[in-house]
PDB file of N, CA and C in Angstrom:
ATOM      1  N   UNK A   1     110.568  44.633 103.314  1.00  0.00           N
ATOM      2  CA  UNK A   1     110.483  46.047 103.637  1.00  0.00           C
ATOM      3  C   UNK A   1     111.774  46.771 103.254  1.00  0.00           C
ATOM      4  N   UNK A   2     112.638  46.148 103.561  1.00  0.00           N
ATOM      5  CA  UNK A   2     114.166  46.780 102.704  1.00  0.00           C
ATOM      6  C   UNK A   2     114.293  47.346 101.319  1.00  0.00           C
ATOM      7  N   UNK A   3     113.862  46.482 100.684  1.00  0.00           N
ATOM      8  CA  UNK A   3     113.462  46.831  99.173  1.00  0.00           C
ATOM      9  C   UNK A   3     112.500  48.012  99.417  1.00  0.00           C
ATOM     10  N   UNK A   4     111.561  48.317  99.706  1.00  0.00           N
ATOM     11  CA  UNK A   4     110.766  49.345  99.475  1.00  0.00           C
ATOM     12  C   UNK A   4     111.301  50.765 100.083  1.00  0.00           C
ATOM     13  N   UNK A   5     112.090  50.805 101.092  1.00  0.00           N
ATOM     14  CA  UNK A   5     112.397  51.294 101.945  1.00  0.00           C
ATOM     15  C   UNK A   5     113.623  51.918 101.008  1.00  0.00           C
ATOM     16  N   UNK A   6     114.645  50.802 100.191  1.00  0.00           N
ATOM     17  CA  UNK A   6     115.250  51.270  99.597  1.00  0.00           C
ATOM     18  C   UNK A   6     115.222  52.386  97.857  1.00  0.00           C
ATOM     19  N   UNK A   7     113.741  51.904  97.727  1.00  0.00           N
ATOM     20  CA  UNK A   7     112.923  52.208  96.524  1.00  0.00           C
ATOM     21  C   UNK A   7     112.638  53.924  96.868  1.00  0.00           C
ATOM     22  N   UNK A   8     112.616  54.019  98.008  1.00  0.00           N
ATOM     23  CA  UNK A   8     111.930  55.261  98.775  1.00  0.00           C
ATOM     24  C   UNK A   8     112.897  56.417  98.648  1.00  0.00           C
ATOM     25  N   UNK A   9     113.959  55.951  98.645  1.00  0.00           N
ATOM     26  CA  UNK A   9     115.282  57.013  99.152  1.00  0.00           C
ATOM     27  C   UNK A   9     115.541  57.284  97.834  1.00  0.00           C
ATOM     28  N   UNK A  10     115.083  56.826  96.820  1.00  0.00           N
ATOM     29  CA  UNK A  10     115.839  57.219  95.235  1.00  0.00           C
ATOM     30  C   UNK A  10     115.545  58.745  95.294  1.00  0.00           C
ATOM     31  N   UNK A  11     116.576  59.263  94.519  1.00  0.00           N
ATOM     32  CA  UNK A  11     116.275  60.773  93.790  1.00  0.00           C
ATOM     33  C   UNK A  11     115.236  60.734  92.567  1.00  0.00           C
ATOM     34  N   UNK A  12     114.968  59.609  92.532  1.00  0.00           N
ATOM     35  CA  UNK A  12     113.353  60.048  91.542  1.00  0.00           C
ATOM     36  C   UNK A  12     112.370  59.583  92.465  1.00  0.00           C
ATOM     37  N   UNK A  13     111.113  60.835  92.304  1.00  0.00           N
ATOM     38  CA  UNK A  13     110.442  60.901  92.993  1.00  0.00           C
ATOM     39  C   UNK A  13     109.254  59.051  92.694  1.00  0.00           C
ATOM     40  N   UNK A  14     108.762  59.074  93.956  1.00  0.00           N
ATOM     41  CA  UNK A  14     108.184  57.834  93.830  1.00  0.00           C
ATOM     42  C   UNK A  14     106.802  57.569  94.609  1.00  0.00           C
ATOM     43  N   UNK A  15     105.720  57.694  93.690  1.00  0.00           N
ATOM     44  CA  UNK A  15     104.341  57.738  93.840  1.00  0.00           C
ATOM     45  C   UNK A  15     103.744  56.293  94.812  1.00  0.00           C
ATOM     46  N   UNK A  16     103.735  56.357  95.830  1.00  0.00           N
ATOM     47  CA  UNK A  16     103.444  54.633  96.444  1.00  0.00           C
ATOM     48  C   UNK A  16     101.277  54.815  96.195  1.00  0.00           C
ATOM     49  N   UNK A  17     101.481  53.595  95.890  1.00  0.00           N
ATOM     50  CA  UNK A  17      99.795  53.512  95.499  1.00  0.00           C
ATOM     51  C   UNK A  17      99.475  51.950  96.910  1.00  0.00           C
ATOM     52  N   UNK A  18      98.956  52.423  97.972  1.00  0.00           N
ATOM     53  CA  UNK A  18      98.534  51.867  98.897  1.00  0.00           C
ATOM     54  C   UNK A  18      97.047  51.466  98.104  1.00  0.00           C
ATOM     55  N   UNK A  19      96.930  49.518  98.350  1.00  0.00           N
ATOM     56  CA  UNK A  19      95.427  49.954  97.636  1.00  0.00           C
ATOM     57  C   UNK A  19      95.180  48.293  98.089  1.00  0.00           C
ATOM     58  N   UNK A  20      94.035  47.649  97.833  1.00  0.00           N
ATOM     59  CA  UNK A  20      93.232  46.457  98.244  1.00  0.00           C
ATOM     60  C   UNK A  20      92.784  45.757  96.246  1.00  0.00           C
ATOM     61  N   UNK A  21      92.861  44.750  96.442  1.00  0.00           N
ATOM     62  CA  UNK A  21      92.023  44.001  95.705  1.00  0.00           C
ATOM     63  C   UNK A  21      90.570  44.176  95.496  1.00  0.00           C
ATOM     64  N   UNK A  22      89.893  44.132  97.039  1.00  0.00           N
ATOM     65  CA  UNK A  22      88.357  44.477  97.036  1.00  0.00           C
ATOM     66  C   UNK A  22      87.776  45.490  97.298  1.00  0.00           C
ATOM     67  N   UNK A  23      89.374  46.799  96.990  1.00  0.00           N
ATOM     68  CA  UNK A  23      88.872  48.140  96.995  1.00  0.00           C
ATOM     69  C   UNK A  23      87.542  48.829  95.879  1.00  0.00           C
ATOM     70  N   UNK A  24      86.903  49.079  95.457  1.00  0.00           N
ATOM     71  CA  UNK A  24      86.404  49.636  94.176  1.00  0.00           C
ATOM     72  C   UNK A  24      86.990  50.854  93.810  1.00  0.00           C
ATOM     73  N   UNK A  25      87.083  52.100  94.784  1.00  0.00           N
ATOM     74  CA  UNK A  25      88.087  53.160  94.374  1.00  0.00           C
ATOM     75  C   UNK A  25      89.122  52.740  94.045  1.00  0.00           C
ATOM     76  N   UNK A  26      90.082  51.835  94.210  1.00  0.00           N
ATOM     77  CA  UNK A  26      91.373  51.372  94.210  1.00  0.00           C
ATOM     78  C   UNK A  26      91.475  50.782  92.599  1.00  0.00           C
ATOM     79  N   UNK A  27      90.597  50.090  92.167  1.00  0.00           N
ATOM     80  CA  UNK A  27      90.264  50.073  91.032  1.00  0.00           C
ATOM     81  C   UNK A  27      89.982  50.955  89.828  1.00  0.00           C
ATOM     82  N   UNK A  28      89.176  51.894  90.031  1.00  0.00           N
ATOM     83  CA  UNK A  28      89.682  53.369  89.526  1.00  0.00           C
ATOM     84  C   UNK A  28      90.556  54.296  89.161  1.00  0.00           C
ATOM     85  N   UNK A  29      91.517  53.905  90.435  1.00  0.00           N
ATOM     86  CA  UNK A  29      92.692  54.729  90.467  1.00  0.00           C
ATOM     87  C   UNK A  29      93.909  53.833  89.144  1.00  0.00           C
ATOM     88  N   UNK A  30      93.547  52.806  89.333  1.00  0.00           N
ATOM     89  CA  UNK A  30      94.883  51.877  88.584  1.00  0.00           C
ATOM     90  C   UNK A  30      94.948  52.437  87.333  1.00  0.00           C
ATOM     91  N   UNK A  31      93.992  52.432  86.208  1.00  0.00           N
ATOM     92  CA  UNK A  31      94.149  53.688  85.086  1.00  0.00           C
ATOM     93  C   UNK A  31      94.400  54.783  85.288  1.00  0.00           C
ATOM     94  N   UNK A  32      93.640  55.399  85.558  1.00  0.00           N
ATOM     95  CA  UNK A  32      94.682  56.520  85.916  1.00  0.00           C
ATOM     96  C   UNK A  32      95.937  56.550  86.645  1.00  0.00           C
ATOM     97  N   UNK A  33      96.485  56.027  87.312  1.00  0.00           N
ATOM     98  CA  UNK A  33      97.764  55.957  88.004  1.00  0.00           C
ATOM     99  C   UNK A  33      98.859  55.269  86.572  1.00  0.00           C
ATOM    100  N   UNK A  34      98.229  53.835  85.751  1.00  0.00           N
ATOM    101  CA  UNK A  34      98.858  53.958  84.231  1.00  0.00           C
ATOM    102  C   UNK A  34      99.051  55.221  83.447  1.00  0.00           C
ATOM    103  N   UNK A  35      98.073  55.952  83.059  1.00  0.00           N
ATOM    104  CA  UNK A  35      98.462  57.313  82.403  1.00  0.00           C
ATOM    105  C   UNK A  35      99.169  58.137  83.407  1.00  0.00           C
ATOM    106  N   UNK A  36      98.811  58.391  84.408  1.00  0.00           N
ATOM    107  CA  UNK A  36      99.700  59.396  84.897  1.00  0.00           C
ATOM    108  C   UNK A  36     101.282  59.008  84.788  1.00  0.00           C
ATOM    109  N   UNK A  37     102.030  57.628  84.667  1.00  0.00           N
ATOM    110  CA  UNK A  37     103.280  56.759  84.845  1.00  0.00           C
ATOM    111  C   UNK A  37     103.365  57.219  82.975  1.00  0.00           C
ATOM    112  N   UNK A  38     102.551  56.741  82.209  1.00  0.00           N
ATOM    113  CA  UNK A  38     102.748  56.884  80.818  1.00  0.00           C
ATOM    114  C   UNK A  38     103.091  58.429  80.831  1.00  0.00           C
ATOM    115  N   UNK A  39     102.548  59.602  81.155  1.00  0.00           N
ATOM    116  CA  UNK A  39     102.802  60.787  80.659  1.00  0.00           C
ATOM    117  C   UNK A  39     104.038  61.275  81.118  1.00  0.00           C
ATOM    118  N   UNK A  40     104.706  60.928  82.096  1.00  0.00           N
ATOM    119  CA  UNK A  40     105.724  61.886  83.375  1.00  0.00           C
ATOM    120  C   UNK A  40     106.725  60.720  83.159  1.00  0.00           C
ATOM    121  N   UNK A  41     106.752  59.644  82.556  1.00  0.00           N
ATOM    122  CA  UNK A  41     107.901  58.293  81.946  1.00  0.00           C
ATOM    123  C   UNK A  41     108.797  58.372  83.004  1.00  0.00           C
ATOM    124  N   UNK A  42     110.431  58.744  82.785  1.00  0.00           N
ATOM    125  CA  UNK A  42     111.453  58.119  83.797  1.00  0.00           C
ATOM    126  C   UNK A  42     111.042  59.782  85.147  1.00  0.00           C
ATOM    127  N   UNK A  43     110.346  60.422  85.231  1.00  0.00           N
ATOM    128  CA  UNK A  43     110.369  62.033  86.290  1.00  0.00           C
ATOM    129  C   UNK A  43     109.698  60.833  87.772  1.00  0.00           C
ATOM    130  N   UNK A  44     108.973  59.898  86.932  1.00  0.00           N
ATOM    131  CA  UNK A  44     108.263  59.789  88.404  1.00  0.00           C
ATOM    132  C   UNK A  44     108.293  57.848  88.248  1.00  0.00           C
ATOM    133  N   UNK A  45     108.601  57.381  89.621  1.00  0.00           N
ATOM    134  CA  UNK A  45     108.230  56.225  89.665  1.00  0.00           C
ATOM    135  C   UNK A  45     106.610  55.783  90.422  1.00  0.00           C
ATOM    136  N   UNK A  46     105.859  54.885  89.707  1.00  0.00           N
ATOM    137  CA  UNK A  46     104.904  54.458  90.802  1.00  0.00           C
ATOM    138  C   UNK A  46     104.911  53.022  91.029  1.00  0.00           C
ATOM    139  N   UNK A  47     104.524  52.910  92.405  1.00  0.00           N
ATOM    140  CA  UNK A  47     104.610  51.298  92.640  1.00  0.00           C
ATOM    141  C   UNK A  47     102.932  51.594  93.403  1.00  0.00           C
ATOM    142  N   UNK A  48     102.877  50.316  93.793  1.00  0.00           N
ATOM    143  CA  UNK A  48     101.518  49.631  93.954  1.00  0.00           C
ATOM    144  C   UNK A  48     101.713  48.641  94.704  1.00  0.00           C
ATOM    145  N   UNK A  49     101.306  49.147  96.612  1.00  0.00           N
ATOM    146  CA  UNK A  49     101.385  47.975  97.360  1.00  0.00           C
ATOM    147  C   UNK A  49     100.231  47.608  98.185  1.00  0.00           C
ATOM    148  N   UNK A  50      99.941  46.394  97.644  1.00  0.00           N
ATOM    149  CA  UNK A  50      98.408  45.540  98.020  1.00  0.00           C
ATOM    150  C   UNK A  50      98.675  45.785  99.820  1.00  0.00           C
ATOM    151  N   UNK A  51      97.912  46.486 100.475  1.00  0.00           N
ATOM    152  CA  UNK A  51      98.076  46.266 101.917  1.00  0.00           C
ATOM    153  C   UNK A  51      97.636  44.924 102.528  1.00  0.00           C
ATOM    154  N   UNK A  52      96.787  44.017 101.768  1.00  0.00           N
ATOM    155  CA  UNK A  52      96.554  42.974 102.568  1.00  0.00           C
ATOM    156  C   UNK A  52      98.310  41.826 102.288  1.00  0.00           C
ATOM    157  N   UNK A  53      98.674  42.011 101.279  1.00  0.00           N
ATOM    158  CA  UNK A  53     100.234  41.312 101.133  1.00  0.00           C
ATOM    159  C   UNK A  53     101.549  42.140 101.891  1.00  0.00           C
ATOM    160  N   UNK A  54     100.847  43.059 102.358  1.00  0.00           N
ATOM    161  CA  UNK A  54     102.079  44.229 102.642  1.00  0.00           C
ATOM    162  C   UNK A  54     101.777  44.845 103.989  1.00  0.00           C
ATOM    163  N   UNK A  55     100.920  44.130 105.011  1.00  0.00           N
ATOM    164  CA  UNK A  55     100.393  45.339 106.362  1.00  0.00           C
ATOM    165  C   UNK A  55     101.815  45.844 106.684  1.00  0.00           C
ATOM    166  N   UNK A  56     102.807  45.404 106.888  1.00  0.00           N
ATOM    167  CA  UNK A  56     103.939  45.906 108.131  1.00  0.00           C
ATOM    168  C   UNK A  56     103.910  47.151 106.875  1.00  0.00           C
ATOM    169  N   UNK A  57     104.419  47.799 105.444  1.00  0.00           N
ATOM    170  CA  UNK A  57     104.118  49.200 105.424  1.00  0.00           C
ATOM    171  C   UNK A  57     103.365  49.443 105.251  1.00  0.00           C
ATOM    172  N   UNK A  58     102.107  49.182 105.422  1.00  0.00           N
ATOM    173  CA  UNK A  58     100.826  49.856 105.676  1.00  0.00           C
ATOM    174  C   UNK A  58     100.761  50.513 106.880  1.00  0.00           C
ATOM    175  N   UNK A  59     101.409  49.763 107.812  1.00  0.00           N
ATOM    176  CA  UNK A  59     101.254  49.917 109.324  1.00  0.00           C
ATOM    177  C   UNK A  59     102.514  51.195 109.530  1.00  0.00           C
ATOM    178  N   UNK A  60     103.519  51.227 108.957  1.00  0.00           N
ATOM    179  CA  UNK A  60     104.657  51.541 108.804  1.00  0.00           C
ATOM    180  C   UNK A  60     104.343  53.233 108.485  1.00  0.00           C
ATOM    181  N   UNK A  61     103.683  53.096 107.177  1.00  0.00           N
ATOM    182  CA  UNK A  61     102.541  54.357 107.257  1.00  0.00           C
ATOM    183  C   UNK A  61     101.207  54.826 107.234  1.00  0.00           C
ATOM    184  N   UNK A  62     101.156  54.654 108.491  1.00  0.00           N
ATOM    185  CA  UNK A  62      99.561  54.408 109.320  1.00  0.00           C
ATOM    186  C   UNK A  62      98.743  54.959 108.072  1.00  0.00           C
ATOM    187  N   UNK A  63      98.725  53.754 107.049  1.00  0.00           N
ATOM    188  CA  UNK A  63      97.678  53.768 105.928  1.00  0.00           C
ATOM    189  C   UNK A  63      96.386  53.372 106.610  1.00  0.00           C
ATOM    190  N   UNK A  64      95.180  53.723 106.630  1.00  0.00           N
ATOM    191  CA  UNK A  64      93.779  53.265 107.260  1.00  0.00           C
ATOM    192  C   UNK A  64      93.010  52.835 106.413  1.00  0.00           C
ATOM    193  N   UNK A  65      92.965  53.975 105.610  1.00  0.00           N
ATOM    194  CA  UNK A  65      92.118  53.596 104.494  1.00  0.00           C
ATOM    195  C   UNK A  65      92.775  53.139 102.790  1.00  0.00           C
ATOM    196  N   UNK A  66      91.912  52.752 102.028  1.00  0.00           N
ATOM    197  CA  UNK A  66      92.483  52.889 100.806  1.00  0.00           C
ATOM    198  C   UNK A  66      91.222  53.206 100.074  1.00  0.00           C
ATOM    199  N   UNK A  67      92.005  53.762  98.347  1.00  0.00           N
ATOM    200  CA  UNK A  67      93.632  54.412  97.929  1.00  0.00           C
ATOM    201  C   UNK A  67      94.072  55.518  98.963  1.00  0.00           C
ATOM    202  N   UNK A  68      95.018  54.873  99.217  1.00  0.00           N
ATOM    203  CA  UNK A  68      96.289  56.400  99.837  1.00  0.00           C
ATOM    204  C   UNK A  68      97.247  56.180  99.109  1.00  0.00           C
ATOM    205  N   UNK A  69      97.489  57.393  98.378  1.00  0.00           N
ATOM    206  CA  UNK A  69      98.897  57.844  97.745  1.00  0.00           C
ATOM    207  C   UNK A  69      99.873  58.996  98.343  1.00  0.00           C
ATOM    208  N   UNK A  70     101.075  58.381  98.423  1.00  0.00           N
ATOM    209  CA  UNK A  70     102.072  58.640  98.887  1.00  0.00           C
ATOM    210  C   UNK A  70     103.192  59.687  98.034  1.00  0.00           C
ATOM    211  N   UNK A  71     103.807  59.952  98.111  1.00  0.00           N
ATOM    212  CA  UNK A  71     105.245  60.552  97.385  1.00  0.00           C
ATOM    213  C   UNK A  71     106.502  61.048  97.959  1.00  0.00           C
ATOM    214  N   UNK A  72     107.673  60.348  97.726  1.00  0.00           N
ATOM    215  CA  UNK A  72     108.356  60.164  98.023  1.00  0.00           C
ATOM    216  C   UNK A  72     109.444  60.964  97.410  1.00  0.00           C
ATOM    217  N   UNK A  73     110.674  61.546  98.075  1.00  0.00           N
ATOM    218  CA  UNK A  73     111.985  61.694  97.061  1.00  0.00           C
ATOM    219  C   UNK A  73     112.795  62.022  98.183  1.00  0.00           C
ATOM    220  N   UNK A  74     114.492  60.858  97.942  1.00  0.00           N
ATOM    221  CA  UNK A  74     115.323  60.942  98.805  1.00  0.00           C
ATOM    222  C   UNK A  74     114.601  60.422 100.118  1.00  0.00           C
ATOM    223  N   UNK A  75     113.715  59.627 100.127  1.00  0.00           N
ATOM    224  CA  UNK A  75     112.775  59.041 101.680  1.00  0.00           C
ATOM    225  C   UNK A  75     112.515  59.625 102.421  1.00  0.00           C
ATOM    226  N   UNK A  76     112.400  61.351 101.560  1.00  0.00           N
ATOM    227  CA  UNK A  76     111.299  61.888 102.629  1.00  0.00           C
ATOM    228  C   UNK A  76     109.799  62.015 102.061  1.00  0.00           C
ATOM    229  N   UNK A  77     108.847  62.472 102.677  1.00  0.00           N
ATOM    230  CA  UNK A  77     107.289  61.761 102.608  1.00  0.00           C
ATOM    231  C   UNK A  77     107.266  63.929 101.890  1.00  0.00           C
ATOM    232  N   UNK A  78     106.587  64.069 100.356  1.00  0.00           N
ATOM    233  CA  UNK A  78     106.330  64.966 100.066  1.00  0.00           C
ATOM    234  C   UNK A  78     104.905  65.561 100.056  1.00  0.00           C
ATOM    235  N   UNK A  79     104.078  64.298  99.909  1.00  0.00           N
ATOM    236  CA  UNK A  79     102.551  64.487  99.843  1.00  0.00           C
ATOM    237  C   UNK A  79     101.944  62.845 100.108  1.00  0.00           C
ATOM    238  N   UNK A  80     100.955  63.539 100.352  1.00  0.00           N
ATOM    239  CA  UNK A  80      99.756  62.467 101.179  1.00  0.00           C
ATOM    240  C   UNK A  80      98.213  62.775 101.131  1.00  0.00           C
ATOM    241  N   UNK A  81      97.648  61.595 100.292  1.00  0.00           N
ATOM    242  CA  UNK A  81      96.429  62.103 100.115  1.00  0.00           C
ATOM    243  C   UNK A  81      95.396  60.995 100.041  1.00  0.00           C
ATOM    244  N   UNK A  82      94.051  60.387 100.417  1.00  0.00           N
ATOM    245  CA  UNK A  82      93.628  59.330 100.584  1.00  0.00           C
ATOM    246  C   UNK A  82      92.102  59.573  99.373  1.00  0.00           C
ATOM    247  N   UNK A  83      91.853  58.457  99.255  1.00  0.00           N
ATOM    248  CA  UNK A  83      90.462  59.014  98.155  1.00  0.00           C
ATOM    249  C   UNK A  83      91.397  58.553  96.304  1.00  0.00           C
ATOM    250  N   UNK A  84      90.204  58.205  95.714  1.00  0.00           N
ATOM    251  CA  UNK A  84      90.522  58.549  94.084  1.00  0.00           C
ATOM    252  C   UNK A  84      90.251  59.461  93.487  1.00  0.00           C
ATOM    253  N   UNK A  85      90.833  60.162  92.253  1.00  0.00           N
ATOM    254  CA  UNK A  85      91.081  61.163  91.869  1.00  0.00           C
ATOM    255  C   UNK A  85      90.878  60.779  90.544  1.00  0.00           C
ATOM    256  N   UNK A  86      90.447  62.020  89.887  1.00  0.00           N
ATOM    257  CA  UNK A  86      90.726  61.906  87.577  1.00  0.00           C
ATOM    258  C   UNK A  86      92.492  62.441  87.606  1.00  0.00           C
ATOM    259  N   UNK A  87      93.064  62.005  86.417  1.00  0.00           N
ATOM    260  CA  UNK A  87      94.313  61.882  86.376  1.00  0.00           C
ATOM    261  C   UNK A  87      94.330  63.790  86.328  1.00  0.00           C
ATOM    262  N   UNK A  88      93.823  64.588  86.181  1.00  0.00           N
ATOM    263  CA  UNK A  88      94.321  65.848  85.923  1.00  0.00           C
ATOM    264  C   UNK A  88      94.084  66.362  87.300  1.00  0.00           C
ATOM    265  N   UNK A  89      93.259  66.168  88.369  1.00  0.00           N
ATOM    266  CA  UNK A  89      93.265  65.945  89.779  1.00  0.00           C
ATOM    267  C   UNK A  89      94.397  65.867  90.699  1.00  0.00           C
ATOM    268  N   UNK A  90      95.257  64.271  90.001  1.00  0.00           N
ATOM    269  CA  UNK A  90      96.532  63.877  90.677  1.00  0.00           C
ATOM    270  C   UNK A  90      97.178  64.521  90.147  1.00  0.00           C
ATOM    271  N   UNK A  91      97.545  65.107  88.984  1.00  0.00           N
ATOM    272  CA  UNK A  91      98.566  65.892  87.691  1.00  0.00           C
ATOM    273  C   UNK A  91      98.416  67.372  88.353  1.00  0.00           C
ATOM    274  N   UNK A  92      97.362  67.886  89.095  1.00  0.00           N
ATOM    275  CA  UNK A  92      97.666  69.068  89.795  1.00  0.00           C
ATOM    276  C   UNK A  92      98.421  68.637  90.736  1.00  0.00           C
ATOM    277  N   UNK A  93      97.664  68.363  91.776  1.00  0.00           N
ATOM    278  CA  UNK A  93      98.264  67.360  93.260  1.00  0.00           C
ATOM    279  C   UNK A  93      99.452  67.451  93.360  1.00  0.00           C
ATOM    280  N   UNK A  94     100.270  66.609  92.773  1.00  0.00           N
ATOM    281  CA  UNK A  94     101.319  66.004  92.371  1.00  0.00           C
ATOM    282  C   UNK A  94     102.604  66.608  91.339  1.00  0.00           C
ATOM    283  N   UNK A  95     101.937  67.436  90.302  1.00  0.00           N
ATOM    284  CA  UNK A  95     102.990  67.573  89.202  1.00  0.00           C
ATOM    285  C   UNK A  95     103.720  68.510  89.559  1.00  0.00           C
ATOM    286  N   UNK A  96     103.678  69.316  90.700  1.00  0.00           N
ATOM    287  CA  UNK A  96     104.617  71.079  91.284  1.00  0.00           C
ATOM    288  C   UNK A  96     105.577  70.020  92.344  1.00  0.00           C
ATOM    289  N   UNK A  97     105.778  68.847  92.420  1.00  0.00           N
ATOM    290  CA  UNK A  97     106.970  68.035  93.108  1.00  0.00           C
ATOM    291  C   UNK A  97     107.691  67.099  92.606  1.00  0.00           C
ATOM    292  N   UNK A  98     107.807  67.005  91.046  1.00  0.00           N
ATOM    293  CA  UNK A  98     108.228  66.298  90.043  1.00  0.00           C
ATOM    294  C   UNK A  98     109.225  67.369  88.503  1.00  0.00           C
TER     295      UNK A  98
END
């Protein structure tokens, strides 16, 4: 949890992708969450944490469901949103905090 925790506080903003193996939305999202990382290169980081390998931050941020995506900058929490999305969806969402 240190590591992530420390991942969190960077001054580049940082997309957390809460998600399951036997999600099917969660599966969806992983391409698009690649292009969205391919288009926005060093502006935005995303990581990807399996909640069944990871409950304590799942629990940490009362994730319930999955996909929940997160965003982060300087470790404070900028947006929060649960559900999958088309990348121009998250590219609204998301791109006015990057």
């Amino acid at each position: 949890m240190g590591k992530f925790n420390e991942i969190i506080q960077a001054n580049v903003p940082t997309l957390v992708d809460f998600h399951a193996t036997w999600c099917g939305p969660c599966k969806m999202m992983s391409p698009v969450l690649d292009e969205f990382k391919k288009q926005y290169g060093d502006k935005v980081r995303v990581l990807k944490i399996d909640i069944d390998k990871n409950p304590a931050i799942a629990d940490q941020f009362k994730v319930r469901g999955v996909p929940t995506l997160l965003l982060f900058k300087n470790g404070k929490l900028l947006w929060r949103e649960s559900g999958a999305f088309p990348l121009a969806t998250l590219k609204q969402k998301v791109g006015g905090f990057l």
